[in-house]
C-alpha atoms as a PDB file:
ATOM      1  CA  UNK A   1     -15.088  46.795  -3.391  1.00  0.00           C
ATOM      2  CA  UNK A   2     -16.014  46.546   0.244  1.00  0.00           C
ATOM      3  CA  UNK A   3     -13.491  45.442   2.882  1.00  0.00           C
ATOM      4  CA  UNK A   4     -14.379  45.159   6.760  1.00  0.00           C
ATOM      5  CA  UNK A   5     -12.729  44.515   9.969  1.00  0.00           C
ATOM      6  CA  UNK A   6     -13.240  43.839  13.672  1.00  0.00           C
ATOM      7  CA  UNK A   7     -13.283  46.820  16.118  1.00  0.00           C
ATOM      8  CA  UNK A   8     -11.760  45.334  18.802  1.00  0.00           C
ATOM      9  CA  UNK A   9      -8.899  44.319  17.020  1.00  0.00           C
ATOM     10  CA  UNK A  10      -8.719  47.920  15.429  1.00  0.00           C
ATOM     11  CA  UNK A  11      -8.809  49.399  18.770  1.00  0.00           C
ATOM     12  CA  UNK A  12      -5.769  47.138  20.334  1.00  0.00           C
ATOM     13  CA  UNK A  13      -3.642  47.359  17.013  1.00  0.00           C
ATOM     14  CA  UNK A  14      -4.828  49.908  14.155  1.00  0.00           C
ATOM     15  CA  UNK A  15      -7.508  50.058  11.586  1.00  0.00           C
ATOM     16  CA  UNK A  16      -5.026  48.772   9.117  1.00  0.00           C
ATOM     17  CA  UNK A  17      -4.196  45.915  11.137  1.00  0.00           C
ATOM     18  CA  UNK A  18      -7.367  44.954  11.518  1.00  0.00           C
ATOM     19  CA  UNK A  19      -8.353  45.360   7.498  1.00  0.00           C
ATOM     20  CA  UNK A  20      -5.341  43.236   6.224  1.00  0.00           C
ATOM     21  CA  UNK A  21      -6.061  40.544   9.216  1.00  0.00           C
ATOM     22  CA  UNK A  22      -9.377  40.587   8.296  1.00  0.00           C
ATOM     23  CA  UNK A  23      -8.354  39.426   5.252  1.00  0.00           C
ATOM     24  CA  UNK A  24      -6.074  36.567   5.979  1.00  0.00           C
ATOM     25  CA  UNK A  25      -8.289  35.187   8.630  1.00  0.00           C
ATOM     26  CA  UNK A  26     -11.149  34.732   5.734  1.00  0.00           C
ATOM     27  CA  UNK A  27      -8.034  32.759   3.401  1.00  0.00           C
ATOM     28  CA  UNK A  28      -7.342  30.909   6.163  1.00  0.00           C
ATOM     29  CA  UNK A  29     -10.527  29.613   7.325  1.00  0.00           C
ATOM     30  CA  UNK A  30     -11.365  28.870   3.537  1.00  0.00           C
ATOM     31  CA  UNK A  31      -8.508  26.737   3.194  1.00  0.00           C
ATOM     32  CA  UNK A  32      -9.046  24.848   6.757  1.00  0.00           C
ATOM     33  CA  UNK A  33     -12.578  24.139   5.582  1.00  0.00           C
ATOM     34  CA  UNK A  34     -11.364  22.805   2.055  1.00  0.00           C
ATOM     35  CA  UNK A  35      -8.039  21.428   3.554  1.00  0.00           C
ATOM     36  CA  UNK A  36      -5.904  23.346   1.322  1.00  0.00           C
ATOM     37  CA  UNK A  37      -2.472  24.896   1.690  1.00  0.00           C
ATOM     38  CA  UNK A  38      -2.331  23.135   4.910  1.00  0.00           C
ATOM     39  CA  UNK A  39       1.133  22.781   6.995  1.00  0.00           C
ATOM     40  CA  UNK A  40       1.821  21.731  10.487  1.00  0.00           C
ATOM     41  CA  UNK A  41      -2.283  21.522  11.226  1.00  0.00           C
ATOM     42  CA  UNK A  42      -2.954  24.947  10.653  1.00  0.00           C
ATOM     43  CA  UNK A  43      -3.984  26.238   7.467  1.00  0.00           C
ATOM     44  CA  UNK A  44      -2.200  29.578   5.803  1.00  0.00           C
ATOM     45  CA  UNK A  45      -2.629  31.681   2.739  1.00  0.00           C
ATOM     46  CA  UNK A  46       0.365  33.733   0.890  1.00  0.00           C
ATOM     47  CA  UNK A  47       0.660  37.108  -0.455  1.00  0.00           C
ATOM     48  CA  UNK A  48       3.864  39.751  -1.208  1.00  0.00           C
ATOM     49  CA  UNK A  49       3.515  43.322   0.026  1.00  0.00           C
ATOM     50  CA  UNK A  50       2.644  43.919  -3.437  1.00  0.00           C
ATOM     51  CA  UNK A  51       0.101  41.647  -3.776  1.00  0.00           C
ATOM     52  CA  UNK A  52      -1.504  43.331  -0.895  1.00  0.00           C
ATOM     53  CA  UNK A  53      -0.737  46.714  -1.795  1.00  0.00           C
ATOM     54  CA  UNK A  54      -2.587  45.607  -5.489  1.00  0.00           C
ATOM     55  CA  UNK A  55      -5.721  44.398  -3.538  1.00  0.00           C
ATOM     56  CA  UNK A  56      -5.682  47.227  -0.454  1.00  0.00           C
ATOM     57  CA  UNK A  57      -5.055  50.312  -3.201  1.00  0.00           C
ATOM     58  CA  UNK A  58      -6.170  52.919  -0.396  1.00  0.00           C
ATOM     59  CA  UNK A  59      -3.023  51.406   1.761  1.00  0.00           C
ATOM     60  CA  UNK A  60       1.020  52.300   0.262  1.00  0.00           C
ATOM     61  CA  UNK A  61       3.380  49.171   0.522  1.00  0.00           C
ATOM     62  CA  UNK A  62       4.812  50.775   3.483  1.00  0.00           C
ATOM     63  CA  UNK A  63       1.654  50.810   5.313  1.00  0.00           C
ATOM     64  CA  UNK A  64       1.026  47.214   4.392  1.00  0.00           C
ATOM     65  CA  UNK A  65       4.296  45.940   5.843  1.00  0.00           C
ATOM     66  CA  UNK A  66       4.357  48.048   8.885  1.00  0.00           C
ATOM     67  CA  UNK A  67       1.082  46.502   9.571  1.00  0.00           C
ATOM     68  CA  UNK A  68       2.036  42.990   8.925  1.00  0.00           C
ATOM     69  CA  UNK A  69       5.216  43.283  11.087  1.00  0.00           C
ATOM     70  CA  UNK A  70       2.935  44.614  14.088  1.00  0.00           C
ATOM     71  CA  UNK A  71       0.228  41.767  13.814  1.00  0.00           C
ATOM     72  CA  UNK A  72       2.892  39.832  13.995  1.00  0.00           C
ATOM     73  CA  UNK A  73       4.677  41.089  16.817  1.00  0.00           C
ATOM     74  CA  UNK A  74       1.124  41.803  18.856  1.00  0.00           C
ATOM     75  CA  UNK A  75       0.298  37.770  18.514  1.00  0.00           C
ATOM     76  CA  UNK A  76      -2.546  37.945  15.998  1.00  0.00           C
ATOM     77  CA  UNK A  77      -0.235  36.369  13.097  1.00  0.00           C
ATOM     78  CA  UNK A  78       2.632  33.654  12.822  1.00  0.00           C
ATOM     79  CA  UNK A  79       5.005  34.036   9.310  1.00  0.00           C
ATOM     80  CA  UNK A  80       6.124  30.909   7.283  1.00  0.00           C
ATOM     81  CA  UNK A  81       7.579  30.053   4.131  1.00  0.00           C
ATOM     82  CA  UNK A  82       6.117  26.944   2.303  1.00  0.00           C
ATOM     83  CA  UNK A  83       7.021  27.708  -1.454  1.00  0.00           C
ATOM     84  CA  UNK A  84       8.294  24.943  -3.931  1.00  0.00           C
ATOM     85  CA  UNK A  85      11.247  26.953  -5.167  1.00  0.00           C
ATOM     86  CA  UNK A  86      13.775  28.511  -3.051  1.00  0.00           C
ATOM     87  CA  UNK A  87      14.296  31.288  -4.772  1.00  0.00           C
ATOM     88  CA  UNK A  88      10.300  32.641  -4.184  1.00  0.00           C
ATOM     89  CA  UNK A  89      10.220  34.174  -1.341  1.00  0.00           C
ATOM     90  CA  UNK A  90       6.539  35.195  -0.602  1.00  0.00           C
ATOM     91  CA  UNK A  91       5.829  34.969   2.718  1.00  0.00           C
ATOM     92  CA  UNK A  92       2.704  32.721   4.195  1.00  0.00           C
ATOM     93  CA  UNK A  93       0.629  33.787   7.041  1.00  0.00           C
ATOM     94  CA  UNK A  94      -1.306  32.046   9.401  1.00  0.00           C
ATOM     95  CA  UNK A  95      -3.963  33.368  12.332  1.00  0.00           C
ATOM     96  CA  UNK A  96      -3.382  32.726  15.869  1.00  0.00           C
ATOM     97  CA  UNK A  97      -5.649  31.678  18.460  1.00  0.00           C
ATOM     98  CA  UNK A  98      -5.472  35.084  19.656  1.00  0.00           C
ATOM     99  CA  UNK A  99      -6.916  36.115  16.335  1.00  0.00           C
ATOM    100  CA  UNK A 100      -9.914  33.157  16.421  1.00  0.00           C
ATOM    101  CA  UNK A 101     -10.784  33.959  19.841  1.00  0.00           C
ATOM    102  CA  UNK A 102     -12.457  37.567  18.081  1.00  0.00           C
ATOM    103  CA  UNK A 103     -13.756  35.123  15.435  1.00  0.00           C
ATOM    104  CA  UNK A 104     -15.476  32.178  17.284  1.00  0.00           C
ATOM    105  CA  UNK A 105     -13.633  30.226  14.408  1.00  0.00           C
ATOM    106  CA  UNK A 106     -10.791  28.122  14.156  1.00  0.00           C
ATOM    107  CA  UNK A 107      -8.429  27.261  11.119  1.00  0.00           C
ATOM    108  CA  UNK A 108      -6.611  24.066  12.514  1.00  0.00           C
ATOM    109  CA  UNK A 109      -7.113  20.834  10.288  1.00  0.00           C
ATOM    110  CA  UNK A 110      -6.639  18.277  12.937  1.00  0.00           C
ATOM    111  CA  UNK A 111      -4.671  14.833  11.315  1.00  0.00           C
ATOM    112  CA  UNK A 112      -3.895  16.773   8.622  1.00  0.00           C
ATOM    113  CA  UNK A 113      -0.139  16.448   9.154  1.00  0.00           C
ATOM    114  CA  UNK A 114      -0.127  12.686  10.377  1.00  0.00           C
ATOM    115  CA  UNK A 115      -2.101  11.621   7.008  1.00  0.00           C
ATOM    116  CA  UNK A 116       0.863  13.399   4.652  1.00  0.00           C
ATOM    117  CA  UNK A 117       3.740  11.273   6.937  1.00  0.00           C
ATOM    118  CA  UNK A 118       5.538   8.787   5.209  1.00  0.00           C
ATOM    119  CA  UNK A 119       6.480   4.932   6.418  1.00  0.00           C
ATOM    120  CA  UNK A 120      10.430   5.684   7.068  1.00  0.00           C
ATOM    121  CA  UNK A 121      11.163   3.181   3.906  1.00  0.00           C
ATOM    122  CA  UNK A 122       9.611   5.707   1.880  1.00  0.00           C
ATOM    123  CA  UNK A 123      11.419   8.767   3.366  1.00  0.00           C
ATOM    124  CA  UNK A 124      13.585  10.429   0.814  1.00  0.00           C
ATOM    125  CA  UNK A 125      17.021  10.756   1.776  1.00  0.00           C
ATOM    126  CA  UNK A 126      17.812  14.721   3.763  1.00  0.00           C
ATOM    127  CA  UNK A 127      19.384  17.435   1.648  1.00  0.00           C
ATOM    128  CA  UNK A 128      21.986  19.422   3.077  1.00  0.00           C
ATOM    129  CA  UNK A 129      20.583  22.110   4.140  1.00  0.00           C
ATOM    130  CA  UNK A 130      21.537  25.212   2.170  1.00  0.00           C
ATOM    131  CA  UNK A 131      23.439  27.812   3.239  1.00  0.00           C
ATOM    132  CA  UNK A 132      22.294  31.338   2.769  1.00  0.00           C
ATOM    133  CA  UNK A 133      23.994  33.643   0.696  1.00  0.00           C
ATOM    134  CA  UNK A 134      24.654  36.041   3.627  1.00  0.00           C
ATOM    135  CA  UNK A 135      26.607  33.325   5.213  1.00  0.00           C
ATOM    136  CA  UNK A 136      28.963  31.990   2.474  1.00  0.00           C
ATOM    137  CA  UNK A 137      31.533  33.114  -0.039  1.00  0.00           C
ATOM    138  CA  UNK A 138      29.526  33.946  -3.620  1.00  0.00           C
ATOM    139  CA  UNK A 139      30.642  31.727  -6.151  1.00  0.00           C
ATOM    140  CA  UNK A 140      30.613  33.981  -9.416  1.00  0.00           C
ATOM    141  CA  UNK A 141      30.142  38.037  -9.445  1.00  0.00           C
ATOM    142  CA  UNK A 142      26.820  37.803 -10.200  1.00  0.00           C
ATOM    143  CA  UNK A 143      26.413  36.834  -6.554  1.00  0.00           C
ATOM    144  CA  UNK A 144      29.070  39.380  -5.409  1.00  0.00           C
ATOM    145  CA  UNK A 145      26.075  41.597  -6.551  1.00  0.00           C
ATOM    146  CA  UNK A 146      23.392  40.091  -5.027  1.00  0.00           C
ATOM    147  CA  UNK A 147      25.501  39.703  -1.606  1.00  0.00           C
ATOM    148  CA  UNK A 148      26.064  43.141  -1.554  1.00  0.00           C
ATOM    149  CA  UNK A 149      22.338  43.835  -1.755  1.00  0.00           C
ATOM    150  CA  UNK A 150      21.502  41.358   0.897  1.00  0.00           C
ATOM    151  CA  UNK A 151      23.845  42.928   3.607  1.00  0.00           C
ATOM    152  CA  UNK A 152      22.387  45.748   2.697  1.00  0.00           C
ATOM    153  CA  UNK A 153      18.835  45.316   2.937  1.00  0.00           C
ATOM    154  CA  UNK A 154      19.580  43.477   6.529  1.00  0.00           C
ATOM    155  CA  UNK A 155      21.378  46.476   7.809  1.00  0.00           C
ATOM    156  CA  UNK A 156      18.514  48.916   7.227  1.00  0.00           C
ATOM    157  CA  UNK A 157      16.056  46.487   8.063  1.00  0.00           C
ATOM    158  CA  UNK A 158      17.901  45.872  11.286  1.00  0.00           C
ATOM    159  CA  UNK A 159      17.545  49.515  11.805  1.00  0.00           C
ATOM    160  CA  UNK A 160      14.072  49.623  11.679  1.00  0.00           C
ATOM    161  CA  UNK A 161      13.390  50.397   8.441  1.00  0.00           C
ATOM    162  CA  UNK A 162      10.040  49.185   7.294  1.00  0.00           C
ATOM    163  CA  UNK A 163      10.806  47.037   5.234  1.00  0.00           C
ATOM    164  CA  UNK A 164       9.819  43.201   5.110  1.00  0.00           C
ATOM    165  CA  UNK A 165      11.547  40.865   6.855  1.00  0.00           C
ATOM    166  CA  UNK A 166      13.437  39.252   3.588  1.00  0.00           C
ATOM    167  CA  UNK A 167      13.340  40.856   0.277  1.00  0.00           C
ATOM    168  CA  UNK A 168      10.721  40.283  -2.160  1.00  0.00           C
ATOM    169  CA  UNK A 169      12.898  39.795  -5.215  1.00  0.00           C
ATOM    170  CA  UNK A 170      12.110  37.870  -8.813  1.00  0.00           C
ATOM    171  CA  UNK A 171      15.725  36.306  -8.758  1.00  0.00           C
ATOM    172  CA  UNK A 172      15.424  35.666 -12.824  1.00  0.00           C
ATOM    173  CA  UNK A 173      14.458  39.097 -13.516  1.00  0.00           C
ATOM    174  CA  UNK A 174      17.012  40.625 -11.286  1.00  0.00           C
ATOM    175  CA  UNK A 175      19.696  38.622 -12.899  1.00  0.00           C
ATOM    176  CA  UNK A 176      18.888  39.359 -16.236  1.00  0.00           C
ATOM    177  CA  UNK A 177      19.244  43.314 -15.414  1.00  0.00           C
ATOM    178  CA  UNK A 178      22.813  42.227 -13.131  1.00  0.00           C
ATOM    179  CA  UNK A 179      23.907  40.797 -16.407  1.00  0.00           C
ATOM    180  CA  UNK A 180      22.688  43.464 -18.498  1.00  0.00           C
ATOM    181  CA  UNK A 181      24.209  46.307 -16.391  1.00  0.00           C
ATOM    182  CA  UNK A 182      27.511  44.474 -16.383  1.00  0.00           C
ATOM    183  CA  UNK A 183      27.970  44.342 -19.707  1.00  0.00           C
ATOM    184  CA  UNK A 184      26.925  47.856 -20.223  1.00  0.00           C
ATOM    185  CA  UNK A 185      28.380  49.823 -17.570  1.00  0.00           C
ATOM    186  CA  UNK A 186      31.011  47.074 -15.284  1.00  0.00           C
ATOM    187  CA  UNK A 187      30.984  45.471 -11.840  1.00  0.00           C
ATOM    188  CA  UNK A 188      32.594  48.361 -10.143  1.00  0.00           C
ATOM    189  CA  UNK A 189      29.724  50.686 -10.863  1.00  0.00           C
ATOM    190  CA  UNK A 190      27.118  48.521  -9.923  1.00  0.00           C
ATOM    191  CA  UNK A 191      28.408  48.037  -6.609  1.00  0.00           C
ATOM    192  CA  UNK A 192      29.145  51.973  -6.246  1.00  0.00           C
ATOM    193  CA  UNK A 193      25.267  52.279  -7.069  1.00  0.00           C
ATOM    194  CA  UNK A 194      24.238  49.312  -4.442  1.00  0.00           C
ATOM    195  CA  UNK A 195      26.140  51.060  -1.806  1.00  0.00           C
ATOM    196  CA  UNK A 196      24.969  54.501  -2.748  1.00  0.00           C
ATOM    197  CA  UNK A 197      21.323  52.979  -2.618  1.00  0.00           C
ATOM    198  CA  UNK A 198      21.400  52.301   1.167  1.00  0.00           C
ATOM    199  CA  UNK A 199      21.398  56.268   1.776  1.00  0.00           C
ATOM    200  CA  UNK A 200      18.705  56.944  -0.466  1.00  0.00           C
ATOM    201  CA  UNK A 201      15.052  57.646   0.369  1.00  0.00           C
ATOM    202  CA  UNK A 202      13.778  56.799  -2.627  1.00  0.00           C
ATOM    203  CA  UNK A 203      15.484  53.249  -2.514  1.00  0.00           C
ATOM    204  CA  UNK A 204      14.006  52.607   1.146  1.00  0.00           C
ATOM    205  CA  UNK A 205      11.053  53.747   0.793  1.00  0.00           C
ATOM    206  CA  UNK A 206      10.142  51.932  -2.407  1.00  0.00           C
ATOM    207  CA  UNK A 207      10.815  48.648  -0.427  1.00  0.00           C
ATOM    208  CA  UNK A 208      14.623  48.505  -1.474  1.00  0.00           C
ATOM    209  CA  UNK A 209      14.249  46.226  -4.510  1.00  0.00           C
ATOM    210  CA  UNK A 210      17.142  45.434  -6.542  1.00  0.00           C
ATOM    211  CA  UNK A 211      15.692  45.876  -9.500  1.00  0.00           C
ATOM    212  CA  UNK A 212      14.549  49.333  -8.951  1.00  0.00           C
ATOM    213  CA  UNK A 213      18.221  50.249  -7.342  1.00  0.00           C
ATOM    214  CA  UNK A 214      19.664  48.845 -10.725  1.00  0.00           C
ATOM    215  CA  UNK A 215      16.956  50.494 -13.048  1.00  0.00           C
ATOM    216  CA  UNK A 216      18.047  53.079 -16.182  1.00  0.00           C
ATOM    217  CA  UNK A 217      17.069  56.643 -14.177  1.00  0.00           C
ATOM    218  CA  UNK A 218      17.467  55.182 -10.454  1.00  0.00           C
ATOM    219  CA  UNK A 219      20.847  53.491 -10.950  1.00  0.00           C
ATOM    220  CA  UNK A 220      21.945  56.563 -13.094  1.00  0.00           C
ATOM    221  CA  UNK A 221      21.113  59.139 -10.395  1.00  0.00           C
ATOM    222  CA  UNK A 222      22.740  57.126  -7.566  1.00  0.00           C
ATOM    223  CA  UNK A 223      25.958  57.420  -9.678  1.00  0.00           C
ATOM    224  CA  UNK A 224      25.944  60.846 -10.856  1.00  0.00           C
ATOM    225  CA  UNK A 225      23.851  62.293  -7.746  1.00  0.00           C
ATOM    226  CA  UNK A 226      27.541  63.862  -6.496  1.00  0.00           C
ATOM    227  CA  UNK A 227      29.166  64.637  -9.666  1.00  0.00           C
ATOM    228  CA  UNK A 228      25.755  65.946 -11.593  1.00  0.00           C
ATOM    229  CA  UNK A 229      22.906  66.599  -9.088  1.00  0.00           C
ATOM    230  CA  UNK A 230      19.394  66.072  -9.229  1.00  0.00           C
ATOM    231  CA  UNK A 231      19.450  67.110 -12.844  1.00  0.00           C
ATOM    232  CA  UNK A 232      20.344  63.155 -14.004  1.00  0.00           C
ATOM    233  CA  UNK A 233      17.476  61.475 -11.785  1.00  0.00           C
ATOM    234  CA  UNK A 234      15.019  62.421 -14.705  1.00  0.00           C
ATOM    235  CA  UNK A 235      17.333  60.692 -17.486  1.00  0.00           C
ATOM    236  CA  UNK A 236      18.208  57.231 -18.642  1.00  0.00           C
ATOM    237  CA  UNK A 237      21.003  55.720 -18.258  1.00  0.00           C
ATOM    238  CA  UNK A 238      21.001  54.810 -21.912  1.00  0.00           C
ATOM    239  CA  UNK A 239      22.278  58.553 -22.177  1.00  0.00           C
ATOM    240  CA  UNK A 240      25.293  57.945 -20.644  1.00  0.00           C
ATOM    241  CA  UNK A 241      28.647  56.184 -21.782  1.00  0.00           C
ATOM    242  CA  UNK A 242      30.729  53.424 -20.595  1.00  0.00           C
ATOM    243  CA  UNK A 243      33.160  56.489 -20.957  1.00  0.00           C
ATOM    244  CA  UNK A 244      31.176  58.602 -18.691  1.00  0.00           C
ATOM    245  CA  UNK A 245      30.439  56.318 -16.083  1.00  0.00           C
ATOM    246  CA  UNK A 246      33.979  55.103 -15.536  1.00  0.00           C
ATOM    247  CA  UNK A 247      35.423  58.494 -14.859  1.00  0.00           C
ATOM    248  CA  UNK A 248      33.588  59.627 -12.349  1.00  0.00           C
ATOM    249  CA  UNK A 249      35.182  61.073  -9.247  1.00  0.00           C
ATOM    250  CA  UNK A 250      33.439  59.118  -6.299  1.00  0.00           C
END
């Protein structure tokens, strides 16, 4: 595989900047030219950290995001969200001017927009916007959970943690383990384990996913890790009990 990149932009950002824009600048242009994934006139392509991570295997996640979050504060990027369900939350990127003026090329589609606008008979009637999770009371314990998580993962990337600016999360598989670990091990010890998580290196600097914080050997050494060591981080938590678990001294 052979990747390239401008120098110029390497030398006013980093080599790594300048790979991964490469990158999106080629999506972007390809889908101005074939008029796809087109919003607001300019055209934008979509990828997780993982995603990138997957395709840029010389780069860690961490190096990935860090690099993202500088194009984007230097100017050469703009961040948007355009999926069809709310609860995917892959980011989209689109180049700057900035960016074209070291290509020559642009990746604007003018009268893109004004041939997707509706007469206002055929407008469908506004949703309420909804209100984020962060911002309201959860309505079941499930989202008690996932609240939990969320204040979390703001506070440390409010600190400067590199982490992206909204979690990456695949809601149905997360809530399938929340469900599991309930039933196996209670609602008390899950959020002992979530708050436990926002210490731990491991956690952060694995991108603080939920499902790794609530995964067999992660979520068992984050409960044990004061009672028991490092000596639990290599076991399941299939090895513990209920029993166990619930006496604890925390």
């Amino acid at each position: 595989m052979t990747h390239s990149f401008n120098t110029d932009i390497a030398k006013e950002c980093g080599v790594n900047e300048a790979i991964i824009l490469d990158n999106i600048y080629f999506w972007c242009l390809h889908n101005a030219q074939n008029e796809m994934n087109v919003h607001n006139g300019r055209a934008w392509t979509y990828n997780s950290v993982k995603a990138f991570a997957e395709q840029f295997d010389y780069l860690t996640p961490n190096a990935i995001a860090k690099a993202l979050k500088n194009l984007e504060s230097k100017g050469f990027l703009i961040a948007g969200c355009f999926n069809n369900s709310r609860l995917n939350h892959t980011k989209w990127y689109s180049v700057t001017e900035k960016t074209e003026k070291f290509y020559g090329k642009k990746t604007t589609v003018e009268n893109h927009d004004s041939k997707e606008i509706k007469k206002p008979e055929e407008k469908a009637p506004q949703k309420k916007a909804k209100v984020s999770l962060l911002d309201r009371e959860p309505k079941n314990i499930l989202e008690q959970i996932e609240k939990k998580y969320l204040q979390n993962y703001k506070q440390l990337h409010d600190e400067g943690k590199p982490l992206t600016e909204t979690p990456i999360v695949n809601w149905s598989i997360a809530r399938a383990i929340e469900k599991d670990c309930l039933v196996k091990y209670g609602f008390e010890n899950i959020m002992k384990a979530i708050e436990k998580s926002k210490h731990n290196d491991f956690c952060i600097n694995t991108g603080y996913s939920l499902t790794t914080i609530l995964s067999a050997k992660v979520f068992a050494s984050l409960l044990y890790e004061n009672k028991k060591g490092s000596a639990y981080s290599q076991s399941g938590i299939d090895d513990l009990s209920k029993d166990d678990l619930e006496n604890i001294n925390f």
